[in-house]
N, C-alpha and C. Protein backbone atom coordinates (compact mmCIF):
# COMPACT_ATOMS: atom_id res chain seq x y z
N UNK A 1 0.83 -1.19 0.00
CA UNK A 1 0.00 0.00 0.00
C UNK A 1 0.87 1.25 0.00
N UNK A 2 0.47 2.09 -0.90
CA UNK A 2 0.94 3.27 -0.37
C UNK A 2 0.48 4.29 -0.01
N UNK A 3 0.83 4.82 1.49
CA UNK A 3 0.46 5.31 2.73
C UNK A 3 1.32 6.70 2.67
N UNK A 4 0.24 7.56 2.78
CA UNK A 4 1.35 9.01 3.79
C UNK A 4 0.50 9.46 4.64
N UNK A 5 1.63 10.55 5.46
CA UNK A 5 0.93 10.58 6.45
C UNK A 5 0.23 11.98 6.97
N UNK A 6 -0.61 12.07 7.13
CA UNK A 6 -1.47 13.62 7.20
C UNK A 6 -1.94 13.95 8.57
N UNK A 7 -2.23 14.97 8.59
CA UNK A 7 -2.67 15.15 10.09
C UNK A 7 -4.16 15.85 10.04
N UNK A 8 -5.42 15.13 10.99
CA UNK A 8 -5.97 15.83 11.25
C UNK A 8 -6.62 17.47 11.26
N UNK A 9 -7.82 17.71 11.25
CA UNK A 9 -7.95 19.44 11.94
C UNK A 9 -7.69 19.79 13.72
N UNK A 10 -7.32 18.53 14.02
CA UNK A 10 -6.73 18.79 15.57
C UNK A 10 -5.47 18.16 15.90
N UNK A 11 -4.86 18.04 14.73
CA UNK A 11 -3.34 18.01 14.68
C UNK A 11 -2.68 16.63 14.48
N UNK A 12 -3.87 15.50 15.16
CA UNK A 12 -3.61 14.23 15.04
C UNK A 12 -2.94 13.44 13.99
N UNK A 13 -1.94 13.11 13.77
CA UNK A 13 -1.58 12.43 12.97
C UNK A 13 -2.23 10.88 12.18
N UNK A 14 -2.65 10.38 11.20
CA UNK A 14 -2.84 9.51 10.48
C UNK A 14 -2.37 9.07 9.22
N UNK A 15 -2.39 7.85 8.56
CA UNK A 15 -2.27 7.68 7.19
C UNK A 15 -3.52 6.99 6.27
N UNK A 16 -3.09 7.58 4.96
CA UNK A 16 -4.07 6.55 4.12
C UNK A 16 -3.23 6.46 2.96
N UNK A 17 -4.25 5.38 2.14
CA UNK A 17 -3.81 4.79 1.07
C UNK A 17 -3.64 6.15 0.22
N UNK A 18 -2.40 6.30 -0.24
CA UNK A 18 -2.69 7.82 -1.56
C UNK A 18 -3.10 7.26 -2.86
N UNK A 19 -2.94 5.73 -2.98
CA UNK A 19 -3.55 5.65 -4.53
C UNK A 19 -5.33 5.72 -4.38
N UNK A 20 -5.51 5.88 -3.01
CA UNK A 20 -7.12 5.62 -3.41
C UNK A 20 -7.71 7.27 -3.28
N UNK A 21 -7.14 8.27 -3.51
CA UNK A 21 -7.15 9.82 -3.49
C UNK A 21 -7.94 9.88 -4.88
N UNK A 22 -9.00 10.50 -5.39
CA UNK A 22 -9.61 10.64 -6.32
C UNK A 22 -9.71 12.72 -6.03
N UNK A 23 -9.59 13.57 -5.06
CA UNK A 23 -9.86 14.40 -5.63
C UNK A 23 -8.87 15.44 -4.18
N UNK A 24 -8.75 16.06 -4.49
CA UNK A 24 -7.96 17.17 -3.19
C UNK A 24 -8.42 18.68 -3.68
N UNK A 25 -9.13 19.25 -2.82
CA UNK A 25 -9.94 20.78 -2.81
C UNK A 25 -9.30 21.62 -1.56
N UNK A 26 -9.35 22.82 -1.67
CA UNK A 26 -9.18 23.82 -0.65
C UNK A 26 -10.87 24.56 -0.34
N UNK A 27 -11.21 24.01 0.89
CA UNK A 27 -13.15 24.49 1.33
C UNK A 27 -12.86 25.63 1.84
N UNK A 28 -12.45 26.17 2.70
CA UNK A 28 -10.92 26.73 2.75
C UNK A 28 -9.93 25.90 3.63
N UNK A 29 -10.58 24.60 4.07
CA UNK A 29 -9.89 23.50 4.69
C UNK A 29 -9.46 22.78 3.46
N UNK A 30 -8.23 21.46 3.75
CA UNK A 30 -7.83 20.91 2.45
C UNK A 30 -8.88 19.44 3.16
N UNK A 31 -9.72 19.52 1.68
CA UNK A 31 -10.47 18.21 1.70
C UNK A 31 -9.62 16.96 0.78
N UNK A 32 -9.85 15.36 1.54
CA UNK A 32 -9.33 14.77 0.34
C UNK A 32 -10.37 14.11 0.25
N UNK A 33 -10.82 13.53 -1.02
CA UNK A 33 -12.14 13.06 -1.24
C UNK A 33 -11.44 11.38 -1.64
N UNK A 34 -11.64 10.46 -1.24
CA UNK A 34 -11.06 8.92 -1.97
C UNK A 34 -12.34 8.32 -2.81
N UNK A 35 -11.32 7.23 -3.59
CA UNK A 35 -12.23 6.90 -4.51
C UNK A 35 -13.57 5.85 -3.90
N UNK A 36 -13.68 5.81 -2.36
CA UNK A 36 -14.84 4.79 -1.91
C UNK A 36 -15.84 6.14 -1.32
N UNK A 37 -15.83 7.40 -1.66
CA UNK A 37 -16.93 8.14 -1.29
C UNK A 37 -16.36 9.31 -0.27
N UNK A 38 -15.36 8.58 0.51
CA UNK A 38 -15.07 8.74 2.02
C UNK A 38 -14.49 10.11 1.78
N UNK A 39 -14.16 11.30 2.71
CA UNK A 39 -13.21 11.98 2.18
C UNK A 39 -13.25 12.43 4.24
N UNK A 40 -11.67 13.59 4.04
CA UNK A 40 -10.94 13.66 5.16
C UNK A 40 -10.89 14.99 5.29
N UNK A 41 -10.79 15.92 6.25
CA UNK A 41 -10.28 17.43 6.28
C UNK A 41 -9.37 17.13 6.89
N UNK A 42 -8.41 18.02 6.60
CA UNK A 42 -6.52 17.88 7.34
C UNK A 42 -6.19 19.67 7.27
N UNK A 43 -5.06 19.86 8.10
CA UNK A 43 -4.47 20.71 8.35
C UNK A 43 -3.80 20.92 6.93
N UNK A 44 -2.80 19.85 6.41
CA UNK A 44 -1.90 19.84 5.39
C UNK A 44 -2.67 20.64 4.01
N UNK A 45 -1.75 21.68 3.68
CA UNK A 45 -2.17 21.87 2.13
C UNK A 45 -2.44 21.22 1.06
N UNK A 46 -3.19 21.82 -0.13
CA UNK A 46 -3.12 21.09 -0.94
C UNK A 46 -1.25 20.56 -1.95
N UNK A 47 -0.78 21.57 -1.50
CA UNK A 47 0.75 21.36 -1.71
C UNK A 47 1.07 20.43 -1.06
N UNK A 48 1.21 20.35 0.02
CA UNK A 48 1.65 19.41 0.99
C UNK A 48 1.43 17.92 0.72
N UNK A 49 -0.25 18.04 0.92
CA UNK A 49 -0.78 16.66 -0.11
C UNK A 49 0.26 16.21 -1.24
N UNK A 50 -0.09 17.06 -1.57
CA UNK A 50 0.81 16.37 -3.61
C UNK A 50 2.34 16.32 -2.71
N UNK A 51 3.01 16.93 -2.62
CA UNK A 51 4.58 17.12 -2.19
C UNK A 51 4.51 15.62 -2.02
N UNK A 52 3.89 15.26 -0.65
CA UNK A 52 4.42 13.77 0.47
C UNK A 52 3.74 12.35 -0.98
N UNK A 53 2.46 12.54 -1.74
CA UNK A 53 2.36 11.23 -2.56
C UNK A 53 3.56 11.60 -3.73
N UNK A 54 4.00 12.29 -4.28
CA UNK A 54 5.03 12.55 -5.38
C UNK A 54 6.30 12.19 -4.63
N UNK A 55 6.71 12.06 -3.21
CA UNK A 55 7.87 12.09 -2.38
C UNK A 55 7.84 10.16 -2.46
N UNK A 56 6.37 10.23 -1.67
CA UNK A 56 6.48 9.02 -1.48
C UNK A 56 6.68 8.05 -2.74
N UNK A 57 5.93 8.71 -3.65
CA UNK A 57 6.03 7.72 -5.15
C UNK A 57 7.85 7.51 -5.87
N UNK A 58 8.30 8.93 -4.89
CA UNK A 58 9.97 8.75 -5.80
C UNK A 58 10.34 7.89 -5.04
N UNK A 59 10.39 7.52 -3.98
CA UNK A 59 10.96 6.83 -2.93
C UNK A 59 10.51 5.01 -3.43
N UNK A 60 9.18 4.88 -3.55
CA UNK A 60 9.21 3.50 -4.11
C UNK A 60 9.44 3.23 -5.31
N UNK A 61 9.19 4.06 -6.26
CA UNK A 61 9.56 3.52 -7.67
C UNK A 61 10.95 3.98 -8.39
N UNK A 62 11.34 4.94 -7.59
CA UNK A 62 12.40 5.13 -7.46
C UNK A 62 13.87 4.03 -6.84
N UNK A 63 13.48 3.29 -6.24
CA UNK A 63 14.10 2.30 -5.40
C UNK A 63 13.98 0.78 -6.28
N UNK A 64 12.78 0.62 -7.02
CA UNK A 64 12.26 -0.21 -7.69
C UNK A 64 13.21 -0.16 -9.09
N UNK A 65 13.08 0.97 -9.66
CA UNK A 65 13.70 1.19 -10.97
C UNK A 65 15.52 1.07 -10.62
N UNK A 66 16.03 1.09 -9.38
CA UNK A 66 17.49 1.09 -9.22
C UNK A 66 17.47 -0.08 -9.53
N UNK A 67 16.59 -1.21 -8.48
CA UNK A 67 16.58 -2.71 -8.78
C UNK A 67 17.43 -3.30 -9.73
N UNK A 68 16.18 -2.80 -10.52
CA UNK A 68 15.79 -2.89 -12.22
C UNK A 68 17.28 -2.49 -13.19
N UNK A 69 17.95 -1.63 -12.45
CA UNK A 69 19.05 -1.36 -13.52
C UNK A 69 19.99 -2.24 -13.00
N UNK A 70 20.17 -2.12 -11.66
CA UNK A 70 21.58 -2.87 -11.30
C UNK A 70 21.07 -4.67 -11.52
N UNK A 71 19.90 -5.14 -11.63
CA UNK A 71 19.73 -6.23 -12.12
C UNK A 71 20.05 -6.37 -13.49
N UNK A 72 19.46 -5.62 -14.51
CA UNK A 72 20.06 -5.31 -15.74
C UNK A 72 21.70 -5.31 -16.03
N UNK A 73 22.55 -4.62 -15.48
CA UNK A 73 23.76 -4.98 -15.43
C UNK A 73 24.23 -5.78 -14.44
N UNK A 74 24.04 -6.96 -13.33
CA UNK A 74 24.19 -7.79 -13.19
C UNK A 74 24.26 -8.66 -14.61
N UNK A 75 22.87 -8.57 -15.16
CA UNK A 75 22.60 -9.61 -16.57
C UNK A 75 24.06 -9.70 -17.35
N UNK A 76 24.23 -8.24 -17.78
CA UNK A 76 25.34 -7.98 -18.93
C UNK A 76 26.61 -8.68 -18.37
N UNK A 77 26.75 -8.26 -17.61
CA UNK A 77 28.54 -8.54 -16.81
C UNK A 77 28.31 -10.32 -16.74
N UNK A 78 27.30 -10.92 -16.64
CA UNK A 78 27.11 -12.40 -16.67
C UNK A 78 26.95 -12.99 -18.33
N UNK A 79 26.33 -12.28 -19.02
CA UNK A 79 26.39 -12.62 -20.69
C UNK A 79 27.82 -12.22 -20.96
N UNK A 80 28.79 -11.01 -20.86
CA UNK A 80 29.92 -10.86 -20.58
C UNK A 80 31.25 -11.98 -20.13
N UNK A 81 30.87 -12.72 -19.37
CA UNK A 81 31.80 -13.49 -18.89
C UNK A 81 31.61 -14.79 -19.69
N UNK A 82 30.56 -15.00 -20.11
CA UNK A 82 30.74 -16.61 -20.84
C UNK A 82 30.95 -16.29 -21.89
């Protein structure tokens, strides 16, 4: 899952799923609306919002795609040697 973490209108800290985010508004509170109906008021901006799922998204697919290369040249340096 991927989770960040937001806080409350009384400061409380929580997380949710960010792929299930379908909409983010300023009421002049930041609403997030998810895709099961549900939606949240938080302290965090609508900047903030986007910042931490774009942070969080570099961080896993970012980490994923290193995998991916240094497995890739693992491959070569092994077709390489025989």
């Amino acid at each position: 899952m991927k989770m960040i973490e937001l806080k409350d209108r009384r400061g409380n800290g929580f997380v949710i799923n960010s792929q299930l985010i379908e909409l983010v508004e300023c009421i002049p509170e930041t609403k997030i609306t998810l895709t099961t109906g549900k939606y949240f008021l938080v302290q965090d901006s609508i900047e903030d919002v986007i910042n931490k799922v774009v942070d969080f998204n570099r961080r896993v697919y970012g980490a994923e795609r290193e995998v991916r290369v240094r497995q890739e040249q693992f491959e070569e340096n092994i077709e390489e040697e025989n």
